[in-house]
N, C-alpha and C. Protein backbone atom coordinates (compact mmCIF):
# COMPACT_ATOMS: atom_id res chain seq x y z
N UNK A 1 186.27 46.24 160.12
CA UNK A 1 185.32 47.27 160.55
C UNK A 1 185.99 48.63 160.46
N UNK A 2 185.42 49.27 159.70
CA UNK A 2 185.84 50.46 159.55
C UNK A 2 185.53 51.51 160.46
N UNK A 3 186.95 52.65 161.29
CA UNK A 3 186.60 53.25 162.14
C UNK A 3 186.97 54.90 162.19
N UNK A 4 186.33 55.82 162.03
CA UNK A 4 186.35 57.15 161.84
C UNK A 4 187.73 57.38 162.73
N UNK A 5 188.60 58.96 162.15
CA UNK A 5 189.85 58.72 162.57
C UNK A 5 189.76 59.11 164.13
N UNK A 6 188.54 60.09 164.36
CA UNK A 6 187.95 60.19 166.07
C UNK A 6 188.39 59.07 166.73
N UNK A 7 188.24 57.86 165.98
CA UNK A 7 187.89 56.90 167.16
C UNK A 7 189.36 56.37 167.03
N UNK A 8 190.33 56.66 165.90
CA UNK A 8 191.73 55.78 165.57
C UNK A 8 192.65 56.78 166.90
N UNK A 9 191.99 57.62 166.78
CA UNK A 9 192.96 58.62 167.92
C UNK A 9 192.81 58.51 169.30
N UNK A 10 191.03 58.12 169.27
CA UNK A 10 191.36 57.62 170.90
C UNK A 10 191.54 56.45 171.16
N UNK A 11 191.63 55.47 170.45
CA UNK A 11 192.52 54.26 170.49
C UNK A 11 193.72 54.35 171.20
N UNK A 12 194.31 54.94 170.36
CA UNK A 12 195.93 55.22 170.57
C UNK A 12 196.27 56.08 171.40
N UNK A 13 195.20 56.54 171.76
CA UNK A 13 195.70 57.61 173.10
C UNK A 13 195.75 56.78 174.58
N UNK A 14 194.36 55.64 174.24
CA UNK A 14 193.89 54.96 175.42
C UNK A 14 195.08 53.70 175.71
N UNK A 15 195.88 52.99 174.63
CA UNK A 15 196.19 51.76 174.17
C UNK A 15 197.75 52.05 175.03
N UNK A 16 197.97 53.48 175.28
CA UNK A 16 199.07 54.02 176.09
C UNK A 16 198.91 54.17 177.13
N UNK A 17 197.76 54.75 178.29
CA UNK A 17 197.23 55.04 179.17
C UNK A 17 196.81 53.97 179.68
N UNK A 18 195.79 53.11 178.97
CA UNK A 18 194.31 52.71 180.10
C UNK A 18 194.82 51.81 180.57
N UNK A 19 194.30 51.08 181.59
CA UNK A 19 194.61 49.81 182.44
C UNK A 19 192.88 49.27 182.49
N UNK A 20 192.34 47.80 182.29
CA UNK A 20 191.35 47.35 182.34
C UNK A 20 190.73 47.04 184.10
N UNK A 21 190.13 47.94 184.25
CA UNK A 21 189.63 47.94 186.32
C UNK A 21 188.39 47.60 186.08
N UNK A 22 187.49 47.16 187.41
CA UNK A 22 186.11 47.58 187.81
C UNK A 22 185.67 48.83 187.36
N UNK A 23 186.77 50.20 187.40
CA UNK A 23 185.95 51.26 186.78
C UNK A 23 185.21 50.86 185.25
N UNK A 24 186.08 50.27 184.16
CA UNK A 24 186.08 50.33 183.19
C UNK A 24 184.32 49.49 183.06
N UNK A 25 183.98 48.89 183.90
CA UNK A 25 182.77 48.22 183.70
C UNK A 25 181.59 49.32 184.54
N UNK A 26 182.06 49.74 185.16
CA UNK A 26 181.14 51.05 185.74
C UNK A 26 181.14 52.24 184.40
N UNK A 27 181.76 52.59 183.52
CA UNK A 27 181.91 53.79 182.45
C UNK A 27 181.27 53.07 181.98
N UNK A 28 181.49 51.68 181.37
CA UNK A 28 180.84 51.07 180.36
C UNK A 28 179.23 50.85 180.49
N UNK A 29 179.05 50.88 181.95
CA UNK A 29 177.47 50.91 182.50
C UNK A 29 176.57 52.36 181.88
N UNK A 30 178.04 53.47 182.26
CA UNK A 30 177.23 55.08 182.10
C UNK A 30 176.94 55.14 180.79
N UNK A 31 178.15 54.54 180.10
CA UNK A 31 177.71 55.10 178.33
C UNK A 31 176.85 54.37 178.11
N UNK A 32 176.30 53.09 178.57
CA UNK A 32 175.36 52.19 177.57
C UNK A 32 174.29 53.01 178.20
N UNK A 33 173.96 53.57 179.41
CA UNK A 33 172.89 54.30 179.55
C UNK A 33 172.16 55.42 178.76
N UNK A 34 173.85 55.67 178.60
CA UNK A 34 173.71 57.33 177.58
C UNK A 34 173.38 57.26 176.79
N UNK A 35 173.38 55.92 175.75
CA UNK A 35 173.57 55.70 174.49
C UNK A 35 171.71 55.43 174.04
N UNK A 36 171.44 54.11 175.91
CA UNK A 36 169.90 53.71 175.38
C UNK A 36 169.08 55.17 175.48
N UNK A 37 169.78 56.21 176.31
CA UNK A 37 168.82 57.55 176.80
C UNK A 37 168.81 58.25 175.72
N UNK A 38 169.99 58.32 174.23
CA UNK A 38 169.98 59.02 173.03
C UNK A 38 168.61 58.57 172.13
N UNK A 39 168.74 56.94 172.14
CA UNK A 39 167.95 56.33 171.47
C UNK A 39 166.17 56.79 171.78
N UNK A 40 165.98 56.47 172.91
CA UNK A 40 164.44 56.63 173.56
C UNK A 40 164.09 58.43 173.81
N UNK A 41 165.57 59.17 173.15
CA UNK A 41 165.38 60.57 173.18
C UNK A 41 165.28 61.01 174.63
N UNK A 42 165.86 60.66 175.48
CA UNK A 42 165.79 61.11 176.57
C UNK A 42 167.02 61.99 176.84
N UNK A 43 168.18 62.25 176.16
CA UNK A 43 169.94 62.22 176.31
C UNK A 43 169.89 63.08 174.98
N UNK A 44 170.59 64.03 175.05
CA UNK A 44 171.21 64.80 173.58
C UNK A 44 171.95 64.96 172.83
N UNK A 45 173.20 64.22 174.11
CA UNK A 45 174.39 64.30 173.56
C UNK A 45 175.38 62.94 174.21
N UNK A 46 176.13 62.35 173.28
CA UNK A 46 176.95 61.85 174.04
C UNK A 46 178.37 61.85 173.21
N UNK A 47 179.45 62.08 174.51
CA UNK A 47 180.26 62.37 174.64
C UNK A 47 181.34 61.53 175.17
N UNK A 48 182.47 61.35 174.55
CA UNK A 48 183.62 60.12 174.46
C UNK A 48 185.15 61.29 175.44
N UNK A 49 185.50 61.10 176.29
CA UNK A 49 186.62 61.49 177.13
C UNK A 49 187.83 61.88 176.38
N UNK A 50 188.11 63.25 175.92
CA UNK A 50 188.70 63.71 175.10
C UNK A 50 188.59 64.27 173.57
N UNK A 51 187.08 64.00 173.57
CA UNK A 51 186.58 64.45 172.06
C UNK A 51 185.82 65.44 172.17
N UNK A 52 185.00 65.97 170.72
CA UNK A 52 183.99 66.67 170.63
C UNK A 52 182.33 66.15 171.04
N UNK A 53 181.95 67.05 171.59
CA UNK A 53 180.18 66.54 172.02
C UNK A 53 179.98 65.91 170.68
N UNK A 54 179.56 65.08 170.95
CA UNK A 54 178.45 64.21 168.99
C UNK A 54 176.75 63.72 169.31
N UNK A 55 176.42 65.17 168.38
CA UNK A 55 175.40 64.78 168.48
C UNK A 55 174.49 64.11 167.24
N UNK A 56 173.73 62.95 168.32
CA UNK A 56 173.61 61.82 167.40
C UNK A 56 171.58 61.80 166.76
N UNK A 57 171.10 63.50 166.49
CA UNK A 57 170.17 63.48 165.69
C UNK A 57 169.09 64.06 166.94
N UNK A 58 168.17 64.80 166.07
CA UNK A 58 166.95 65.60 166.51
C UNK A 58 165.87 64.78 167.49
N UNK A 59 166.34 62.74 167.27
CA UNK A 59 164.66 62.32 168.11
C UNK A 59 163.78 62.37 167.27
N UNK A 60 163.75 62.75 166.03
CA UNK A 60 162.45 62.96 165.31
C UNK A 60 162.17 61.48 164.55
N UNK A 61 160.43 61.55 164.56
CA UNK A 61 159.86 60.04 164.26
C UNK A 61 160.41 59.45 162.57
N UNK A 62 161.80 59.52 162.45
CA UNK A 62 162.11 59.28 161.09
C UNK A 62 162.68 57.51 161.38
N UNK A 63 162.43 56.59 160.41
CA UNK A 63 163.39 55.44 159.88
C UNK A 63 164.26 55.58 159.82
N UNK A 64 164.74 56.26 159.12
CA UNK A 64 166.31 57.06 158.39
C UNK A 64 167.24 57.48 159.85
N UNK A 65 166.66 58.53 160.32
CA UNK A 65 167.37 59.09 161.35
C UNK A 65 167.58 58.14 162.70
N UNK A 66 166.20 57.42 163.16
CA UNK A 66 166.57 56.63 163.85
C UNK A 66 167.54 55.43 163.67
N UNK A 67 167.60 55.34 162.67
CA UNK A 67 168.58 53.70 162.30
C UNK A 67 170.02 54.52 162.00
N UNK A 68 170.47 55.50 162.08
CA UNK A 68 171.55 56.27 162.17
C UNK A 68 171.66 56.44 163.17
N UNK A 69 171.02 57.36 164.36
CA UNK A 69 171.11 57.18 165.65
C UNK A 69 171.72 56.22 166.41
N UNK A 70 170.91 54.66 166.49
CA UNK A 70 171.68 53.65 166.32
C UNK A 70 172.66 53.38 166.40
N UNK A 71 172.85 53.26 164.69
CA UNK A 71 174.31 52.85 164.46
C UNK A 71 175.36 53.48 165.00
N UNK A 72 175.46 54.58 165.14
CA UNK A 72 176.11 55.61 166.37
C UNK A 72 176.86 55.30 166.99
N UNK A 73 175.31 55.24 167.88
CA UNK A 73 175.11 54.88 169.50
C UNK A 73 175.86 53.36 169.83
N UNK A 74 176.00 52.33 168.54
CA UNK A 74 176.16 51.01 168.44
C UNK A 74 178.01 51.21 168.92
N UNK A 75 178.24 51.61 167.48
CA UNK A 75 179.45 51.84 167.32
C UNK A 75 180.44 52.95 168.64
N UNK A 76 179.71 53.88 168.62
CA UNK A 76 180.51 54.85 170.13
C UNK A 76 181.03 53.47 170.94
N UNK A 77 179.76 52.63 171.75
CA UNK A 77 179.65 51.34 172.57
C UNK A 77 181.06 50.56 172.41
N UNK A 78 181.14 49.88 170.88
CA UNK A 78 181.59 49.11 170.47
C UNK A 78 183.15 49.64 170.27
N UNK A 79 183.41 51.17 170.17
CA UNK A 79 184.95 51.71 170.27
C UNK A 79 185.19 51.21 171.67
N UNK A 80 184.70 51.69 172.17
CA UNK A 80 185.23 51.63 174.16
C UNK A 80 184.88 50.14 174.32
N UNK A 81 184.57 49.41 174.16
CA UNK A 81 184.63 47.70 174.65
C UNK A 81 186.31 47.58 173.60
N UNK A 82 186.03 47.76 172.36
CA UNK A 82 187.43 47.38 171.52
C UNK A 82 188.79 47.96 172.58
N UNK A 83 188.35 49.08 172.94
CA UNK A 83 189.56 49.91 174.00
C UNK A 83 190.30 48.93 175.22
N UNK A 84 188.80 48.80 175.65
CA UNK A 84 188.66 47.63 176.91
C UNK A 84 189.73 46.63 176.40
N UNK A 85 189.54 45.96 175.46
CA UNK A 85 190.27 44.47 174.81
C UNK A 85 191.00 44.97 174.72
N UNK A 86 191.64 45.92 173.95
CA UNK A 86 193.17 46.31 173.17
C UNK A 86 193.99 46.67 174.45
N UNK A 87 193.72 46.49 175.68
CA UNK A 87 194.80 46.77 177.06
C UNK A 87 195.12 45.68 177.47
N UNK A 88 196.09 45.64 178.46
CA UNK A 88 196.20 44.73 179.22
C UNK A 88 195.15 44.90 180.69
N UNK A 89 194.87 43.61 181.47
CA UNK A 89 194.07 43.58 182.74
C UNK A 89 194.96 44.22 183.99
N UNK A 90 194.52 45.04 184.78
CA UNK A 90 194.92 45.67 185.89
C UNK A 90 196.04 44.08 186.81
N UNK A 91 196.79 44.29 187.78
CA UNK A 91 196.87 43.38 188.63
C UNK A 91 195.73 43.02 189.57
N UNK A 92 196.25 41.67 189.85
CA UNK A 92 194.94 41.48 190.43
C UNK A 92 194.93 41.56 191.54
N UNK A 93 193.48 41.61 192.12
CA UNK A 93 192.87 42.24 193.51
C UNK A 93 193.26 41.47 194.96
N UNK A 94 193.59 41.92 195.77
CA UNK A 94 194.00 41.38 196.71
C UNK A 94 192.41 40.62 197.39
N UNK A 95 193.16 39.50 197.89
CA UNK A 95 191.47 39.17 198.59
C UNK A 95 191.23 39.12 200.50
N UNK A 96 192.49 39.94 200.59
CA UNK A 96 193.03 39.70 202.08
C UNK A 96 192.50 41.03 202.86
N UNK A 97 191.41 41.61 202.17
CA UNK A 97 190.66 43.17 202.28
C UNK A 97 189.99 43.04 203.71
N UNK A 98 189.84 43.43 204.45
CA UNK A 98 189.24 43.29 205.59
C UNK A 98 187.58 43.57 205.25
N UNK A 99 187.51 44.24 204.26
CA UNK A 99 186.01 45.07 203.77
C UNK A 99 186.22 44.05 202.40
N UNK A 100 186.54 43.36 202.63
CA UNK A 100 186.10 41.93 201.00
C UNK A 100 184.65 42.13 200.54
N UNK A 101 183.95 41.50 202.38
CA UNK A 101 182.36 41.72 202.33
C UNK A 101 181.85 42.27 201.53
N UNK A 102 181.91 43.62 201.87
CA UNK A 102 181.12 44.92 201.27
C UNK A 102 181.55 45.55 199.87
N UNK A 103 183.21 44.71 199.65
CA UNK A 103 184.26 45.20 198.16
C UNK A 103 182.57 44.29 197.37
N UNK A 104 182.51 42.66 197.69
CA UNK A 104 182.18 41.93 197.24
C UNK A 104 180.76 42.27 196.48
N UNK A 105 179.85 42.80 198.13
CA UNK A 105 178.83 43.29 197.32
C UNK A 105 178.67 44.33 196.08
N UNK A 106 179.05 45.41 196.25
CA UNK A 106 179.99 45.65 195.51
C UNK A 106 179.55 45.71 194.03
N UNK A 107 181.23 44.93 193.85
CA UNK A 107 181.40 44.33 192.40
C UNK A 107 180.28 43.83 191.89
N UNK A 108 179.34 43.01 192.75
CA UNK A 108 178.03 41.99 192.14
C UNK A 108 177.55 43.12 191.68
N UNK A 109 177.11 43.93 192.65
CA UNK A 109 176.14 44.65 192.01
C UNK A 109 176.11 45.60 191.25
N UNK A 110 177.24 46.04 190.85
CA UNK A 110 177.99 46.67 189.80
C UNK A 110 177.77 45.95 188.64
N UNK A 111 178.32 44.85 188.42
CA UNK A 111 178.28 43.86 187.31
C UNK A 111 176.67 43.72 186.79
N UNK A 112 175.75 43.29 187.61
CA UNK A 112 174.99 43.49 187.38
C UNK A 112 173.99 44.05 187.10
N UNK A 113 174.15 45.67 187.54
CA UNK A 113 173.87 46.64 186.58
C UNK A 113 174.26 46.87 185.28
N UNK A 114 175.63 46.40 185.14
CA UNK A 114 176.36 46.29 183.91
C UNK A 114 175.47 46.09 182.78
N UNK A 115 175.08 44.14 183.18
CA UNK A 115 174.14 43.59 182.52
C UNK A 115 172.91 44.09 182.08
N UNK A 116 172.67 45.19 183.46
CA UNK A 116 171.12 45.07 183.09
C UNK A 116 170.81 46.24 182.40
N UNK A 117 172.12 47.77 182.17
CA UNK A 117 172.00 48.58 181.28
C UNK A 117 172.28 48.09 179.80
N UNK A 118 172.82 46.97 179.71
CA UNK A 118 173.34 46.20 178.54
C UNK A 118 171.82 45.42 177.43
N UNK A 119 171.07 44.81 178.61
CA UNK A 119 170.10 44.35 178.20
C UNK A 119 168.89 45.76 177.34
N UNK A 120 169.14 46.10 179.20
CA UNK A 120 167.96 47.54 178.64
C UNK A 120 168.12 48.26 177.27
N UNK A 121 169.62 48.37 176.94
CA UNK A 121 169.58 49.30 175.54
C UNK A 121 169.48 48.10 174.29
N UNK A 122 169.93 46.65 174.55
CA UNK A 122 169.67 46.01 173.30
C UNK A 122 167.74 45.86 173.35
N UNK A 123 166.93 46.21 173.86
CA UNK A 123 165.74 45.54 173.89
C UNK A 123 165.29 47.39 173.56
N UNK A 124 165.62 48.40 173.88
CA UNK A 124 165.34 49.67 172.70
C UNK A 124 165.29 49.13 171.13
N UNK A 125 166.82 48.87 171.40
CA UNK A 125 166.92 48.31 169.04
C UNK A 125 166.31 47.29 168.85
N UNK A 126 165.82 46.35 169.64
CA UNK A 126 164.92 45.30 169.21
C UNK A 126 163.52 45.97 169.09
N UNK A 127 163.19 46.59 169.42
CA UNK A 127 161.89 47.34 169.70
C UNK A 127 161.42 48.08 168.17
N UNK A 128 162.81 49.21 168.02
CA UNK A 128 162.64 50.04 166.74
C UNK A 128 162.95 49.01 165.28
N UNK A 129 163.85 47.72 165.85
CA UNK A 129 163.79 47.13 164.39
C UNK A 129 162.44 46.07 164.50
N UNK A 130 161.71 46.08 165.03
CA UNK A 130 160.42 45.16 165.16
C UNK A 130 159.75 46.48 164.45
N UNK A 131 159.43 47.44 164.84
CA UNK A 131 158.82 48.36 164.17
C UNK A 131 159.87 49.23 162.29
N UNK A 132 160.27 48.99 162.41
CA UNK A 132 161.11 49.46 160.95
C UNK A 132 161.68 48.83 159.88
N UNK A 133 161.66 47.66 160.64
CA UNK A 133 162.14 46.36 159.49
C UNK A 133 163.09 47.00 159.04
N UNK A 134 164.38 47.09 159.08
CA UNK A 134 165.50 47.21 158.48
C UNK A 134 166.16 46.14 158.08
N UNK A 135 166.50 45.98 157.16
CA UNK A 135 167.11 44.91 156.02
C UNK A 135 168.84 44.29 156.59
N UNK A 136 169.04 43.18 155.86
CA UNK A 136 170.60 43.10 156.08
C UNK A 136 171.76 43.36 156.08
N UNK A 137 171.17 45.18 154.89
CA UNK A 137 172.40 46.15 154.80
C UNK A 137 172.47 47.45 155.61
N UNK A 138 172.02 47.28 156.92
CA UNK A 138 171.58 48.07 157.80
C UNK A 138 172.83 48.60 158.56
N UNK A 139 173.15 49.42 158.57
CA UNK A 139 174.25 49.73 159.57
C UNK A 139 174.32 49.14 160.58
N UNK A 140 172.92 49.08 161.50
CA UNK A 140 172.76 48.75 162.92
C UNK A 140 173.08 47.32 162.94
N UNK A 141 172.27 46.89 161.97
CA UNK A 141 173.06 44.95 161.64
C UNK A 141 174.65 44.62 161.81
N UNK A 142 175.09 45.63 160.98
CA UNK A 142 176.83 45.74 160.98
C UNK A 142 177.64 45.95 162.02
N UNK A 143 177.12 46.99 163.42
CA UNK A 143 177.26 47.24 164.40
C UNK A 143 177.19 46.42 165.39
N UNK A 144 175.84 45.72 165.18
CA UNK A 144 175.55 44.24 165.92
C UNK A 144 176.90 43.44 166.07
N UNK A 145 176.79 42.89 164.58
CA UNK A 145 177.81 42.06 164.35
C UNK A 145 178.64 42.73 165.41
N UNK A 146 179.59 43.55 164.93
CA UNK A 146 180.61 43.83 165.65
C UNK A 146 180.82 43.55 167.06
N UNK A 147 179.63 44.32 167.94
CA UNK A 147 179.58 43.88 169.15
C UNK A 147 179.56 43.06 169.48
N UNK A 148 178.56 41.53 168.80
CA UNK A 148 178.53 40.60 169.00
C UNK A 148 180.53 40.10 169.02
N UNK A 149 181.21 39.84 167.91
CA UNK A 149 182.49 39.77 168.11
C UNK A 149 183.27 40.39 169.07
N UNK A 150 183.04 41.42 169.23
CA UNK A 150 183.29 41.79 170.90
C UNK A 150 183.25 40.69 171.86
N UNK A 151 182.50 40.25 172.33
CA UNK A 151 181.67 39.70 173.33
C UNK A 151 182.33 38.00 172.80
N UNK A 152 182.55 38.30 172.05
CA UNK A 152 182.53 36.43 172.09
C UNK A 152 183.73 35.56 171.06
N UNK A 153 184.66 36.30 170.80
CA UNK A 153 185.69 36.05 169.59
C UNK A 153 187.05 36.47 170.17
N UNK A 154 187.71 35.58 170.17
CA UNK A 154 189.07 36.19 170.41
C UNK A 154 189.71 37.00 169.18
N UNK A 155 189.34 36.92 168.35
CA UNK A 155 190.14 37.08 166.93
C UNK A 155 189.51 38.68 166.62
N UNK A 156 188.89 39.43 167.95
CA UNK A 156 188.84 40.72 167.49
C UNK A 156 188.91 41.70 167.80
N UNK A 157 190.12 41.24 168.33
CA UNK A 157 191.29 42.19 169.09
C UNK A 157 192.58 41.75 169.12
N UNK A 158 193.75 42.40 169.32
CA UNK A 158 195.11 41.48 169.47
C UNK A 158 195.72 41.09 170.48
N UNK A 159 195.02 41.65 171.78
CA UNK A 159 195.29 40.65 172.80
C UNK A 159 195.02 39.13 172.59
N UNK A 160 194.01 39.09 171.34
CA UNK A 160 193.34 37.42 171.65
C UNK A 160 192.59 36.76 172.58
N UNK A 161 191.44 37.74 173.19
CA UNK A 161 190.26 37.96 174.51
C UNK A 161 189.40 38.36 174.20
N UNK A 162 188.34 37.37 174.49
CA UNK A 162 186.88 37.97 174.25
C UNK A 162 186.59 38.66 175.36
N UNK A 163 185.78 39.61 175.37
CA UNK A 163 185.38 40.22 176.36
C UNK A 163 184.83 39.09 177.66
N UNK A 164 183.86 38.35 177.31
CA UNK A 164 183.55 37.51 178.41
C UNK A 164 184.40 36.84 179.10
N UNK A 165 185.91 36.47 178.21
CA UNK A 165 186.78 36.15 179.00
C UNK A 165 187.93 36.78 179.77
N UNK A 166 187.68 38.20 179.05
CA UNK A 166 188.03 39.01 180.12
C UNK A 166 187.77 39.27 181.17
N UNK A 167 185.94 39.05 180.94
CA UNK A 167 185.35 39.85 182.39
C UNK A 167 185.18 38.32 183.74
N UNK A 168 185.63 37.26 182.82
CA UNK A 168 186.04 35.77 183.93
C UNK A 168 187.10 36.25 184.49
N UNK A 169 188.18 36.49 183.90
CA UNK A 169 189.43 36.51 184.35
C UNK A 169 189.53 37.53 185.59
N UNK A 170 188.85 39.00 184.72
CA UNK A 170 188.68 40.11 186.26
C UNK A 170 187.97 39.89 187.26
N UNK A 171 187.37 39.07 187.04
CA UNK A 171 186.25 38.85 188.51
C UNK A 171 186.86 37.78 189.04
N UNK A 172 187.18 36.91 188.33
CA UNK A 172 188.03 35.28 188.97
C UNK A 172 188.90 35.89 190.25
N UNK A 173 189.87 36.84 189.63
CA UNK A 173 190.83 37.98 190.61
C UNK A 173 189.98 38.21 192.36
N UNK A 174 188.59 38.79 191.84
CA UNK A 174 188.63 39.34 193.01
C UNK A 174 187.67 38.51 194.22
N UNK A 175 187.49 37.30 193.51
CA UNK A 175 187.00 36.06 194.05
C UNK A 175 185.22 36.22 194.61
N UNK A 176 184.79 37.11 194.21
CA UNK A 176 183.45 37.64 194.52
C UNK A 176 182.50 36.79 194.19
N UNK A 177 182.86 36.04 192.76
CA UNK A 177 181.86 34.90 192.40
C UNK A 177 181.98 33.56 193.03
N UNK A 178 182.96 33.26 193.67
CA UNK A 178 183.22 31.90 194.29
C UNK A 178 184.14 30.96 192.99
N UNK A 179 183.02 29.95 193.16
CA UNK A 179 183.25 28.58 191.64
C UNK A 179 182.30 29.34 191.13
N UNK A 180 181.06 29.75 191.56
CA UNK A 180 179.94 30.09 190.36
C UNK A 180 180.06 30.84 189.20
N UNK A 181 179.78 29.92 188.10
CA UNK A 181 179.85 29.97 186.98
C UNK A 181 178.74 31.21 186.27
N UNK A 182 178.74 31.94 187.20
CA UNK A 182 177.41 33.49 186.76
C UNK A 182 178.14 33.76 186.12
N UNK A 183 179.05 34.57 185.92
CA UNK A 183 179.38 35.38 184.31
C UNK A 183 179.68 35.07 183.24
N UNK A 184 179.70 33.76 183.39
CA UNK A 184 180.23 33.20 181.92
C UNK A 184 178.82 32.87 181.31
N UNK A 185 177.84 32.47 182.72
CA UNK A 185 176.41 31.99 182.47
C UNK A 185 175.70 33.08 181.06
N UNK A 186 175.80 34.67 182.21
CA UNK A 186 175.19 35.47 181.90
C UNK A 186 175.97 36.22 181.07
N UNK A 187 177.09 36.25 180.53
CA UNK A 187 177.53 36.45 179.65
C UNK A 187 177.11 36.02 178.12
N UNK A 188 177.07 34.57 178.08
CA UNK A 188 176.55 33.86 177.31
C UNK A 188 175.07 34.05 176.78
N UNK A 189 174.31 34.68 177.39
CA UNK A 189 172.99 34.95 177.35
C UNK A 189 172.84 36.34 176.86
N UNK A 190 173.88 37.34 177.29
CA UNK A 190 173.78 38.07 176.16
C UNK A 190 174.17 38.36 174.88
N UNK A 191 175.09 37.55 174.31
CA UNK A 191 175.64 37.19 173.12
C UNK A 191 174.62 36.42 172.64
N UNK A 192 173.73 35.77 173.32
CA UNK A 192 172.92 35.01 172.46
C UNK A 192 171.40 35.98 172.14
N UNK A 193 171.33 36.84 173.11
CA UNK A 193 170.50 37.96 172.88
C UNK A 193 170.51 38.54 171.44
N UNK A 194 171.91 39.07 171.70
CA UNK A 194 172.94 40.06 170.36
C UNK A 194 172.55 39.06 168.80
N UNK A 195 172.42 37.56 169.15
CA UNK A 195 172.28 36.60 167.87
C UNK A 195 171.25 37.20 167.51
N UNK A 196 170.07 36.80 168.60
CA UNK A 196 168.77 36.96 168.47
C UNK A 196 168.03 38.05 167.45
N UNK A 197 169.13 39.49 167.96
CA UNK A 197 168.35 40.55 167.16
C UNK A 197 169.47 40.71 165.70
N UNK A 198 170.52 40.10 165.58
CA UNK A 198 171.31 40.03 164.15
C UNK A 198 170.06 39.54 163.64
N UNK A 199 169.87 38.20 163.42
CA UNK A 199 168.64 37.45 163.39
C UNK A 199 167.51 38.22 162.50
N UNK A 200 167.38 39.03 163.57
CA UNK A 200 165.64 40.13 162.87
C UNK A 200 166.07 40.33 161.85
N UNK A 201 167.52 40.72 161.19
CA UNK A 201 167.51 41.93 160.16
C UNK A 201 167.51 40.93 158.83
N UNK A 202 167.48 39.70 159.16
CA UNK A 202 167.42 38.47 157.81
C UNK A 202 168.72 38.31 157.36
């Protein structure tokens, strides 16, 4: 996957710096917001922590422009999850918190906003490729892909971690889920989402 040198620089800026936290799934909540708010034209600009504003097109009722938009919006997403993988995981969380309780609620409901800004912006691009029919040489298809490998491949990143098994491992830490098997559940369900709309483009 080929990646503009914007994004080779904040790689390497982040791959020195970042540590993988609960924040990193709270940012990852704001940008997917930003990204579905570019798409539905609600958002003008979005903006990556250390770069230039990029703006990702006028909103205007074009094929062309919207399926660029998109791909973008896909790819911006898909740098910062790759970021996510290419670190190592924070230490893990103590569970001896006197405020566990309230840490606990918390995290759930964090996470699960996660999900549900995650869903909300894949069911925008399902929407515009139900209406635009874009083909299998679609950028946004290519983007898919990618994310989809995100989410579900060890082999695409060099830690050797899919994101879902990252986000087991960080939550396993802070014991919020119990035994319950929710994130791997609902993890799984959105990778199979991500199939779903590869799928549309034939």
């Amino acid at each position: 996957m080929y990646l503009p040198k914007i994004f080779l620089l904040l790689l390497s800026s982040h791959l020195v710096l970042a540590l993988v936290t609960l924040d990193t799934i709270r940012d990852l909540t704001s940008l997917t917001d930003e990204c579905r708010d570019r798409i539905t034209d609600e958002g003008d600009v979005i903006q990556l922590p250390g770069t230039p504003q990029v703006h990702l097109g006028s909103g205007q009722e074009d094929g062309g422009e919207i399926e660029d938009n998109i791909t973008y919006a896909l790819r911006i997403l898909c740098s910062e999850l790759f970021i996510a993988l290419e670190t190592p995981l924070s230490p893990p969380i103590s569970s001896a918190s006197s405020s566990q309780a309230v840490e606990c609620q918390m995290v759930i409901e964090e996470y699960h906003a996660f999900l549900g800004a995650t869903v909300q912006f894949l069911h925008e691009i399902q929407e515009r490729q139900m209406k635009w029919r874009w083909d299998a040489q679609s950028g946004v298809r290519d983007e898919l892909s990618w994310l989809q490998s995100l989410w579900a491949s060890r082999s695409s990143n060099t830690q050797d971690r899919s994101f879902i098994e990252q986000q087991m491992k960080m939550y396993a830490e802070t014991g919020c889920f119990g035994t319950s098997n929710e994130v791997l559940r609902r993890d799984v369900e959105i990778v199979e989402y991500i199939n779903d709309l590869i799928d549309l483009f034939g």
